[in-house]
Each structure stands twice: as structure tokens, then as C-alpha cells.
Protein backbone atom coordinates (compact mmCIF):
# COMPACT_ATOMS: atom_id res chain seq x y z
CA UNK A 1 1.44 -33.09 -36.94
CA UNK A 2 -1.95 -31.46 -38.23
CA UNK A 3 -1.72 -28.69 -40.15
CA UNK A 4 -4.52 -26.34 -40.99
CA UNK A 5 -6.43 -26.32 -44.11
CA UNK A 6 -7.54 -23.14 -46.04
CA UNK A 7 -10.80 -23.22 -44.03
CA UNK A 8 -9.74 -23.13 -40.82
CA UNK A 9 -6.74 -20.48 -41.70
CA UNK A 10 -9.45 -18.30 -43.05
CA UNK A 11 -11.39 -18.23 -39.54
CA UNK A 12 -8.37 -17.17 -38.20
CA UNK A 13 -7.21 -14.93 -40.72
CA UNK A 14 -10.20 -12.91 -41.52
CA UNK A 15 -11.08 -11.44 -38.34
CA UNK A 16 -7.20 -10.14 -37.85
CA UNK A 17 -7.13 -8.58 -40.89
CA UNK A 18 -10.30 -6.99 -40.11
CA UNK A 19 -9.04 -5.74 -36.64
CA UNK A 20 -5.54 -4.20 -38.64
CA UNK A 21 -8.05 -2.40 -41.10
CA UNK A 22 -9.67 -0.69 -38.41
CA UNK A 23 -7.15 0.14 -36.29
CA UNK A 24 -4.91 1.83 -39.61
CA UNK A 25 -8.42 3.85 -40.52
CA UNK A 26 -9.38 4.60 -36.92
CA UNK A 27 -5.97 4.92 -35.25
CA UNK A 28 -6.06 8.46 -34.43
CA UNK A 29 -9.83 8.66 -33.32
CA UNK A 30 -8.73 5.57 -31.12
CA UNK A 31 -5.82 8.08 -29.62
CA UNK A 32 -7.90 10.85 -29.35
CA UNK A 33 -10.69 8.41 -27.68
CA UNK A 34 -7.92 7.54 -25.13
CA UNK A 35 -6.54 11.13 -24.11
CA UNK A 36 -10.25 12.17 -23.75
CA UNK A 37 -10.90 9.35 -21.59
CA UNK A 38 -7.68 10.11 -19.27
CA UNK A 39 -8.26 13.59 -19.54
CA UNK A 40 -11.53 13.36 -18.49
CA UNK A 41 -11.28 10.64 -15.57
CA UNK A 42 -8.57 13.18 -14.01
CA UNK A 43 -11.12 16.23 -14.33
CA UNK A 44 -13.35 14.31 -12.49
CA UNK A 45 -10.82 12.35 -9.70
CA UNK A 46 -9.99 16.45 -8.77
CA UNK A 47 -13.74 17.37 -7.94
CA UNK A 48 -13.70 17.79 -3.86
CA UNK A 49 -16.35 16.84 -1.51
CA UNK A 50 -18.47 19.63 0.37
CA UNK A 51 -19.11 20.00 4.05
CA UNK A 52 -15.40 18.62 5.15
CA UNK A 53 -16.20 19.81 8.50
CA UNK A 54 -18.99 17.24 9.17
CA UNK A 55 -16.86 14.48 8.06
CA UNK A 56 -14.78 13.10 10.19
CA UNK A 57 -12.26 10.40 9.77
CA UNK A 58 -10.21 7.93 11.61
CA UNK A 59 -6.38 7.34 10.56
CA UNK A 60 -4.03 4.53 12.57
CA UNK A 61 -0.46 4.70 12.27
CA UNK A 62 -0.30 8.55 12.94
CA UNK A 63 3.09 8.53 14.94
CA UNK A 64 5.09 8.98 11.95
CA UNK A 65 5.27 9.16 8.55
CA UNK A 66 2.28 8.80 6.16
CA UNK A 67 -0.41 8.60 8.79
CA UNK A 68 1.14 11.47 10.65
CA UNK A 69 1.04 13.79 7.39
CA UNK A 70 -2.00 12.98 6.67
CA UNK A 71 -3.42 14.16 10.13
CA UNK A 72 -1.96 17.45 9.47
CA UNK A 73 -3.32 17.66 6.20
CA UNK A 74 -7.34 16.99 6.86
CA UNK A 75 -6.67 19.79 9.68
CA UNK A 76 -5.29 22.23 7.51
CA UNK A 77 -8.43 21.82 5.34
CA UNK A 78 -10.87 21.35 8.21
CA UNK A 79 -11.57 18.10 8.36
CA UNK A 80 -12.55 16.17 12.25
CA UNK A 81 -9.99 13.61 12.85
CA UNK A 82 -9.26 10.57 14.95
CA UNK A 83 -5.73 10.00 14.82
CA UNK A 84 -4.75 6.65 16.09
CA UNK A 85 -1.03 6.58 17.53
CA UNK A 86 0.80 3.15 18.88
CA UNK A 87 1.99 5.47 21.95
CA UNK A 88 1.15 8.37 23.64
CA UNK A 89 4.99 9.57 22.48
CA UNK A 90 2.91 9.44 19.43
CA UNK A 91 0.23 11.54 20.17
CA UNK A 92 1.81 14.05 22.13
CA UNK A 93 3.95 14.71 18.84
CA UNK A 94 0.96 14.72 16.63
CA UNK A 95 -0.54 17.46 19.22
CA UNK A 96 2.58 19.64 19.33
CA UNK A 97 1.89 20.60 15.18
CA UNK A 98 -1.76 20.17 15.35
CA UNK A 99 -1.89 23.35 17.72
CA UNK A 100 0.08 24.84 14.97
CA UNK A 101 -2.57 24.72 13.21
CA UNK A 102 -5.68 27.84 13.50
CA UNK A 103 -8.57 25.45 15.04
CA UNK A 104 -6.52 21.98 14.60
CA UNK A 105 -6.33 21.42 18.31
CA UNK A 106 -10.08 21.04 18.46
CA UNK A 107 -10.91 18.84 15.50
CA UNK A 108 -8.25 16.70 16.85
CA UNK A 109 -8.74 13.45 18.89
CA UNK A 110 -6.32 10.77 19.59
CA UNK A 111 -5.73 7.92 21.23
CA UNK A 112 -3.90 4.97 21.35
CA UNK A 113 -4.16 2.29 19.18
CA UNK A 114 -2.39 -1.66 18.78
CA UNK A 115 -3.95 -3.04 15.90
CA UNK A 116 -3.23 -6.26 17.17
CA UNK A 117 -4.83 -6.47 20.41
CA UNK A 118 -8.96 -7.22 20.21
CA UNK A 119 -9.32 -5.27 23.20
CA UNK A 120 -7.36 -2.38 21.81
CA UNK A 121 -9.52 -2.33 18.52
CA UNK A 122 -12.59 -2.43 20.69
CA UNK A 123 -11.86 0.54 23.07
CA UNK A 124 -10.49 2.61 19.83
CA UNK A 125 -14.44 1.84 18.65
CA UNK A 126 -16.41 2.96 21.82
CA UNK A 127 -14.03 5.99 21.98
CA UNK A 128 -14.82 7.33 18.50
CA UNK A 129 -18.45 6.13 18.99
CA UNK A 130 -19.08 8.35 22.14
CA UNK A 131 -17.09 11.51 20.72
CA UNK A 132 -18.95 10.93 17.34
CA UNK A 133 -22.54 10.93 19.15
CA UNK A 134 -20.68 14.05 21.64
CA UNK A 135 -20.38 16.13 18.43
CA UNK A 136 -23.47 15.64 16.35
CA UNK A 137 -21.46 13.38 13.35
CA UNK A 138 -24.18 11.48 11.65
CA UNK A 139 -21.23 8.56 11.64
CA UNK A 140 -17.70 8.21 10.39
CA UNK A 141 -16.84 9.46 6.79
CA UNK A 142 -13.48 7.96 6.14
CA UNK A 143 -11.18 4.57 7.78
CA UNK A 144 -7.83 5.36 6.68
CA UNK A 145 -5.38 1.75 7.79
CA UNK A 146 -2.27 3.45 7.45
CA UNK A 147 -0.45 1.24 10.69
CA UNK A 148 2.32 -1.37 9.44
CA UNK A 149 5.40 -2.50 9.90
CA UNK A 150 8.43 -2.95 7.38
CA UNK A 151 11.00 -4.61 8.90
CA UNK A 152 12.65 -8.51 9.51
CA UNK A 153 14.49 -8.13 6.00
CA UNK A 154 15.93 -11.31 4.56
CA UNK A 155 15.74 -13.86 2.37
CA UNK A 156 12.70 -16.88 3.22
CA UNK A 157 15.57 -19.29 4.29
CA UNK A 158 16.17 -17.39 7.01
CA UNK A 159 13.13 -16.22 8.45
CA UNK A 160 10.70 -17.97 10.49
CA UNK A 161 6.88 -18.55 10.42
CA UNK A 162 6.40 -16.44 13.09
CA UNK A 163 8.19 -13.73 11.61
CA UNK A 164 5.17 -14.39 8.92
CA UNK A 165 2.75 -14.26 11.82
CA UNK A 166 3.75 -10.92 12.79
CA UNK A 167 3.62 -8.94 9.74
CA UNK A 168 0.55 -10.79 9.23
CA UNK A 169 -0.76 -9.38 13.03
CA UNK A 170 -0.22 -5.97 12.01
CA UNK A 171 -0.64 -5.12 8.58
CA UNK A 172 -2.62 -7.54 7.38
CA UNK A 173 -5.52 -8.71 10.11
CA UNK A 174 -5.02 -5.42 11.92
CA UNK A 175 -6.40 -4.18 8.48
CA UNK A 176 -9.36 -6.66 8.46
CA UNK A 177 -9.64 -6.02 12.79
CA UNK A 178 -9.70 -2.17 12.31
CA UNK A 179 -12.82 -2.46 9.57
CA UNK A 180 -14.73 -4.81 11.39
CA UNK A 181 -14.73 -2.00 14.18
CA UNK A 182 -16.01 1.13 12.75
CA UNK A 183 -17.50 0.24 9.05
CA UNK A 184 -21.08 0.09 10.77
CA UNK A 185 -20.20 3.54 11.00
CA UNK A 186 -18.98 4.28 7.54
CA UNK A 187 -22.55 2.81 6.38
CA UNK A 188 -24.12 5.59 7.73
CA UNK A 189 -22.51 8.27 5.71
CA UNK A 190 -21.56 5.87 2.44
CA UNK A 191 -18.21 6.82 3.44
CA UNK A 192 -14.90 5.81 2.32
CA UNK A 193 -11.87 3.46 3.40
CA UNK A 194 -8.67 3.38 2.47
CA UNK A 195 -6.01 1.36 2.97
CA UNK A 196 -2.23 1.15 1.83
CA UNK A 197 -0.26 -2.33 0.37
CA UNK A 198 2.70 -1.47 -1.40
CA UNK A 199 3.96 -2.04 -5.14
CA UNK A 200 5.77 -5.23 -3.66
CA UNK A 201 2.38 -6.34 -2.92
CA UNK A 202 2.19 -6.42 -6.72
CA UNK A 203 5.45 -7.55 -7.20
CA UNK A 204 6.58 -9.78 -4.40
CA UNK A 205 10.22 -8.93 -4.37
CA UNK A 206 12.74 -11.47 -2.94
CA UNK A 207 14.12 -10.65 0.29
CA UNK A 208 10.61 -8.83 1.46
CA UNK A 209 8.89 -11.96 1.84
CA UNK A 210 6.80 -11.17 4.66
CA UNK A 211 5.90 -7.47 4.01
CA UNK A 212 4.88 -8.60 0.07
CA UNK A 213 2.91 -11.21 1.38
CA UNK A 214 1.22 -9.55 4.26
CA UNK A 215 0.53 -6.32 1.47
CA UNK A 216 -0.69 -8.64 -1.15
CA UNK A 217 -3.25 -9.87 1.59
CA UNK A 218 -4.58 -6.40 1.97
CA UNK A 219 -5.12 -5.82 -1.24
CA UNK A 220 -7.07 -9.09 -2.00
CA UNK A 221 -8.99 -8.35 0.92
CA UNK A 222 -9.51 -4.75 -0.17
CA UNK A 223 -10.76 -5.99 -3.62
CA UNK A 224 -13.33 -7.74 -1.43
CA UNK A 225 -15.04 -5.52 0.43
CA UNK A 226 -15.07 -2.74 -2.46
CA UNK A 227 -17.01 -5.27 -4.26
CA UNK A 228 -19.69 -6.11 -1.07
CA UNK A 229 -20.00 -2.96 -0.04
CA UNK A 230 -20.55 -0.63 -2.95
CA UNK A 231 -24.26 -1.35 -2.29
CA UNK A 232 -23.99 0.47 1.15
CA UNK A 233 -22.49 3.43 -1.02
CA UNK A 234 -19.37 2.68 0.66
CA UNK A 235 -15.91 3.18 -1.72
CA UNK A 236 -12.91 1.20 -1.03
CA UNK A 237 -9.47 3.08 -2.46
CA UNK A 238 -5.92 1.12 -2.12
CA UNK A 239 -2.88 3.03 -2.44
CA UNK A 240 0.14 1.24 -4.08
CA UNK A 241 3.19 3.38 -3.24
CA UNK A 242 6.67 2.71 -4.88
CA UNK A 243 9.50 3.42 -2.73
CA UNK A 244 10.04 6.68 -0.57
CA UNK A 245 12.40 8.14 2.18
CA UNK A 246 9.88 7.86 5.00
CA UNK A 247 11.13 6.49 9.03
CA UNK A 248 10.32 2.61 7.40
CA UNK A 249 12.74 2.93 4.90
CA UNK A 250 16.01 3.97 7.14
CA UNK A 251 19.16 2.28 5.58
CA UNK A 252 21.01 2.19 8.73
CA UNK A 253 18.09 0.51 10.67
CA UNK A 254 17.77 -1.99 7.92
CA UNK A 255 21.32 -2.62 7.86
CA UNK A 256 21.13 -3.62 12.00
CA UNK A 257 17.83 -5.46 11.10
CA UNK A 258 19.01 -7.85 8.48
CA UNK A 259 21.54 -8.27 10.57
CA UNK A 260 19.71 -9.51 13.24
CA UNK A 261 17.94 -11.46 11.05
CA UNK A 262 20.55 -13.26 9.72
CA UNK A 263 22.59 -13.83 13.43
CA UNK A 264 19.54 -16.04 14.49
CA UNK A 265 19.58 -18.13 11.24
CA UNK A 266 20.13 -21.68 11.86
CA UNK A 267 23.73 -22.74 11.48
CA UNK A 268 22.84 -25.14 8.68
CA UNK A 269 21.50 -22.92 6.62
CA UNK A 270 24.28 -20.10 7.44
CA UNK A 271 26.66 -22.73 6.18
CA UNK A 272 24.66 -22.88 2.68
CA UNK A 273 24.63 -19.41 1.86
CA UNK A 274 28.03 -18.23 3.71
CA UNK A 275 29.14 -14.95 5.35
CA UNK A 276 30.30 -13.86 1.99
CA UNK A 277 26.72 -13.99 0.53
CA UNK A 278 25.38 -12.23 3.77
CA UNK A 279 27.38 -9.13 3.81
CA UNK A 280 26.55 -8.30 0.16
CA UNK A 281 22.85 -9.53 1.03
CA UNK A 282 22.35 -6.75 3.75
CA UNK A 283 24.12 -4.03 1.85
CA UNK A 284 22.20 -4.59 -1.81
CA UNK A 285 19.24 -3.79 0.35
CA UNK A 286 20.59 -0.83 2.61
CA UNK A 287 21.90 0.38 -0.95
CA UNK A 288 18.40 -0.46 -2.33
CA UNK A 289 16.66 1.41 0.05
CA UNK A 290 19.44 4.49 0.04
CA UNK A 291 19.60 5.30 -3.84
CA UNK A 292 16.28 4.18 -4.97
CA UNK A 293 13.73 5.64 -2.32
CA UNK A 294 13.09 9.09 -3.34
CA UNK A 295 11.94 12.34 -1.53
CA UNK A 296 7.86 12.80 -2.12
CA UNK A 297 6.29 11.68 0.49
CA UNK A 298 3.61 14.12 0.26
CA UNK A 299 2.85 12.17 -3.17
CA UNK A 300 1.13 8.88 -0.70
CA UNK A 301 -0.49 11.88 1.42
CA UNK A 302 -1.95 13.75 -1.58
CA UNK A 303 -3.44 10.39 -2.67
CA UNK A 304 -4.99 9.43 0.70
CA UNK A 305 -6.73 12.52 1.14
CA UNK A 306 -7.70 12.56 -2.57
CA UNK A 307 -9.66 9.08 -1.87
CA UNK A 308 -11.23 10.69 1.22
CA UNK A 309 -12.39 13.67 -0.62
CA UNK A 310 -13.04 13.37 -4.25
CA UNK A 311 -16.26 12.88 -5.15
CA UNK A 312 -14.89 10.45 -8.13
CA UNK A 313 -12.16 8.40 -5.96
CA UNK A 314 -9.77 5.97 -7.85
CA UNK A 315 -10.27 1.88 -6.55
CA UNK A 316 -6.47 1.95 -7.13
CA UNK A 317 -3.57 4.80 -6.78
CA UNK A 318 -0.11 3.95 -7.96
CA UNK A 319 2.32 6.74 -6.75
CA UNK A 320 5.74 7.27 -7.65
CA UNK A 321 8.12 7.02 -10.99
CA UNK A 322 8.79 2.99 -9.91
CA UNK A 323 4.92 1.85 -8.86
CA UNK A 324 3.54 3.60 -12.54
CA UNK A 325 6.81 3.05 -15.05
CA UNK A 326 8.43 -0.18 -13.36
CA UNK A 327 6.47 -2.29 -11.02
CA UNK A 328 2.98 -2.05 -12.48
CA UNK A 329 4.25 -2.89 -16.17
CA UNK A 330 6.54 -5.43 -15.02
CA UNK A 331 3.80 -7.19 -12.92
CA UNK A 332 1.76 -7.79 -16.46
CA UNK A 333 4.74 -10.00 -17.65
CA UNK A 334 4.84 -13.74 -18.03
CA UNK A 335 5.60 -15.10 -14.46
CA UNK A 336 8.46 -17.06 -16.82
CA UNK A 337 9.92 -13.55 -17.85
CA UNK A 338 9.21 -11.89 -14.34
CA UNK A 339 11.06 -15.57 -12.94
CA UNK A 340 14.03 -14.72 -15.52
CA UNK A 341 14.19 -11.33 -14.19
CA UNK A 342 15.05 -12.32 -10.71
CA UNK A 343 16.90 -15.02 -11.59
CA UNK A 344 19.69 -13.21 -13.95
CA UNK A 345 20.05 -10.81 -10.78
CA UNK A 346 20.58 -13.08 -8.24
CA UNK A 347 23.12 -15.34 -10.80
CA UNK A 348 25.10 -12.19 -12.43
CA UNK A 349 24.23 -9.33 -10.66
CA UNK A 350 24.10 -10.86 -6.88
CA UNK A 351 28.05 -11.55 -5.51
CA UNK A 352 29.21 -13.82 -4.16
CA UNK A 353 27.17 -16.54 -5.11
CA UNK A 354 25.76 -19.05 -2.05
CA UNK A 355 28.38 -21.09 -0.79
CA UNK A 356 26.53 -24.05 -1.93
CA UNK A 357 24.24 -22.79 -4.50
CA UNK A 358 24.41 -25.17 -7.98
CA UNK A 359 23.42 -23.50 -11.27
């Protein structure tokens, strides 16, 4: 074994015991350098855009949940929007509290949207086009891709590759589909466009498979087209929510889902893992998903509509206790410790064991 000599330990040395000197003399004007710094980036995040009422946006997913808030919202404040709903159950909803609203009925427009279809996409494009050039909009301000699915819990042994497929359909390509067909109109106004992944896409968390990796897709492409088209003036935000109560995260539906999910798993593989292991399987998650999602909601709307109207926007926006204090650390670990993590739950915390599992 080599050791080192006095030379080389001094290389090494010196320059650490520099870096400790400074940081004991300059510690507090390195603190105060940091609270400035946050300070001062969340002065500037909370500047708003003028003129709301000449920029109009388009948000998918608007039957329910985020999408659906977020409508409401960008009414409230004056905003034209083009709410895309999967059904016109959807939109007649969305229209019921829109007229609500003083003047929402008339800066809203919606239609029906599958991100999945080409065809769908397409007409979605020409209608906002022709209402657009109708009103006098120099283009489209803001692409909001709220639409996505959540469900098909279970562990990878059990799911399928088209079960992969369709999570990547909808909330991953429908993503890419949706931007293809109206960012020529975000380059007129250096707009903005926003999309949602998820703290799992951060953490890939087992028994999510396809949702983390169909969210961790997003964001890579996200990362993408922030970076090729900042020189079009255009800003790309991601939203990285932690767990709420929202119509995705129903215990009772996931219960019946992972259910399902597990009745159509290949005998073989039911006889590895047991009934045993599937029961508690379905109810750590429906547990999961009853104790751990939180009210707050309005938190994921706040940040979408901060992205479409700050003049400052965030590239990233983690919201909720678990996305800033648990998933984001956790996701600097060593993939060994992160590995460990999983592993002690699924060996001491996660019971019964498979029925042929072999530590």
C-alpha cells in the first residue's frame, strides 16, 4: 500500500485548512450572505405581471382538481383562459363556478381535450388559434400540462408494459404532444409553460413505478426545453408537489385499484409473493395515501399561477412539508443509503414477508 509523503499531504492539507480559516472568520457574513440571497430571490419571485387581461392561457386537466382550481383562480384575477376538460361532464362543471364569477363566463373557453389522441391535440390547437386571432391576443401567454393520471398501483412484478405505455400516453408524451401544439404561440409573447411531475419523480418510490417513471420523464424533458427556449424569452417552471388530498389520491379507489392490479397478476408470480403479502401491500398504500396526504391543495395552485405571473418565476417549485423537508433532501443521498432506506422497510417494516422472498 502507498502511503503519502509530507509533500503530497501538504497539497491536501493546506488548502482545507485554508477553507476552515475562512469559514470560522467569515461564518456569519456567509449567513447573512445566504438570508439576503433567500430573502431577496422571494421579494422578487412575488413581483406580478401587468396587463393579465391580454394574457391568456391554456390549462388541460381542468375537470378536477389542480387544473380545475387553477381555472377559477386566473378568472378571479382576470386572466383569458382555455380550460381543457377530458369530457364535456368536465366542462359543464368548470362553467357552473366560472359564472360565479363577475365576468368569468366570458374569459372562459373550453373544450375538450385527450392528450393522447393526435387528432385531439390538433383540433384543441386550431380552436385556441381562431378564438386567439377572434379576440385580438397577440398569441398565448401561458401552457399549463396539468392532465395525468395516478393510478395502476403495485409493485413492477405485477404490472405490465403496457400499463408503462399508458402512463407514458398521458402524462408523459401528452406533455411533449400538448407543447408541440401551441408553443409557436407562446414565442410570440415569450410566454411561459408549466408543467407538473411529482416529488416521486425525484424519488421513484416502489410501488409507483409507472407514475415515477412517467413524472421523471417530464421533468427531464422540461429541463430541455427551458434550456432551448430561453432564447425565444420563453420560461419553463416545473412544479414538484409532495402529497395532497386531491380526487387522485382517494384511498378507497386505490384500495379497488391495487386490487385489480394484483387479480390480473400472473399466477406464478402471485405464488411468489402470496395473498398474505398482498393484503398488507394494498393497505400500506391506502394507509399511505390516507394519513400522509394533507389538506393544501391551494399550495400546487398558488405555485402554478405564481409561474404564470411573476415576473421572476422559479425553474423549480417544491410544495408541501414532504417535497421541501423529506423527498428533496433525501434524493441528494448516496443511491447506497437511499437503496438501504427502502430496503430496511420492505425487510422490517413491510409484513408479511414474500412467500418466497430469501434475505
Amino acid at each position: 500500500m502507498a502511503f503519502l509523503g509530507l509533500d503530497e499531504l501538504a497539497i491536501w492539507l493546506i488548502p482545507i485548512s485554508v477553507a476552515i480559516f475562512l469559514v470560522q472568520q467569515y461564518a456569519f457574513y456567509l449567513v447573512l450572505l445566504f438570508v439576503f440571497y433567500f430573502v431577496a430571490v422571494r421579494l422578487l419571485e412575488n413581483i406580478p405581471l401587468g396587463n393579465l387581461q391580454n394574457r391568456p392561457v391554456v390549462i388541460t386537466g381542468c375537470d378536477s382538481g389542480f387544473g380545475f382550481g387553477l381555472s377559477l383562480k386566473c378568472l378571479k384575477n382576470g386572466m383569458p383562459v382555455f380550460s381543457a376538460c377530458f369530457d364535456e361532464k368536465g366542462e359543464k362543471g368548470l362553467r357552473a363556478e366560472a359564472k360565479k364569477i363577475p365576468g368569468g363566463d366570458k374569459l372562459l373557453e373550453t373544450f375538450v381535450l385527450d392528450v393522447r389522441s393526435d387528432e385531439s391535440v390538433n383540433k384543441a390547437r386550431e380552436f385556441v388559434e381562431g378564438k386567439i386571432a377572434e379576440k385580438g391576443y397577440k398569441g398565448l401567454w401561458g401552457l399549463v400540462n396539468n392532465a395525468g393520471i395516478g393510478d395502476m398501483r403495485g409493485w413492477d412484478d405485477w404490472q405490465t408494459p403496457a400499463v408503462y405505455q399508458r402512463f407514458w400516453e398521458v402524462n408523459a408524451l401528452g406533455v411533449i404532444r400538448t407543447t408541440h401544439a401551441f408553443k409557436h404561440l407562446i414565442k410570440r409573447t415569450k410566454g411561459r409553460i408549466v408543467n407538473v411531475t411529482s416529488i416521486t419523480g425525484k424519488v421513484p418510490m416502489p410501488t409507483i413505478g409507472p407514475y415515477s417513471v412517467s413524472k421523471m420523464a417530464v421533468g427531464a424533458y422540461s429541463d430541455i426545453i427551458r434550456a432551448e427556449l430561453c432564447q425565444w424569452g420563453i420560461k419553463v417552471s416545473v412544479l414538484e408537489p409532495g402529497f395532497f388530498k386531491t380526487p387522485q389520491a382517494n384511498p378507497q379507489a386505490s384500495l379497488e385499484d391495487s386490487a385489480r392490479v394484483w387479480e390480473r397478476t400472473p399466477q406464478n408470480v402471485k405464488d411468489e409473493y402470496g395473498e398474505e403479502y398482498a393484503k398488507w401491500s394494498n393497505h400500506i398504500i391506502t394507509d399511505y395515501l390516507e394519513y400522509k396526504c394533507k389538506p393544501g391543495a391551494h399550495l400546487v395552485v398558488e405555485a402554478y399561477y405564481n409561474a404564470l405571473t411573476s415576473i421572476f418565476p422559479r425553474g423549480r417549485y417544491q410544495i408541501g412539508y414532504d417535497s421541501i423537508f423529506q423527498f428533496t433532501p433525501f434524493s441528494y443521498l448516496p443511491t447506497r443509503w437511499q437503496d438501504w432506506t427502502f430496503r430496511y422497510y420492505t425487510k422490517y417494516v413491510a409484513r408479511p414477508p414474500p412467500t418466497k422472498v430469501v434475505y
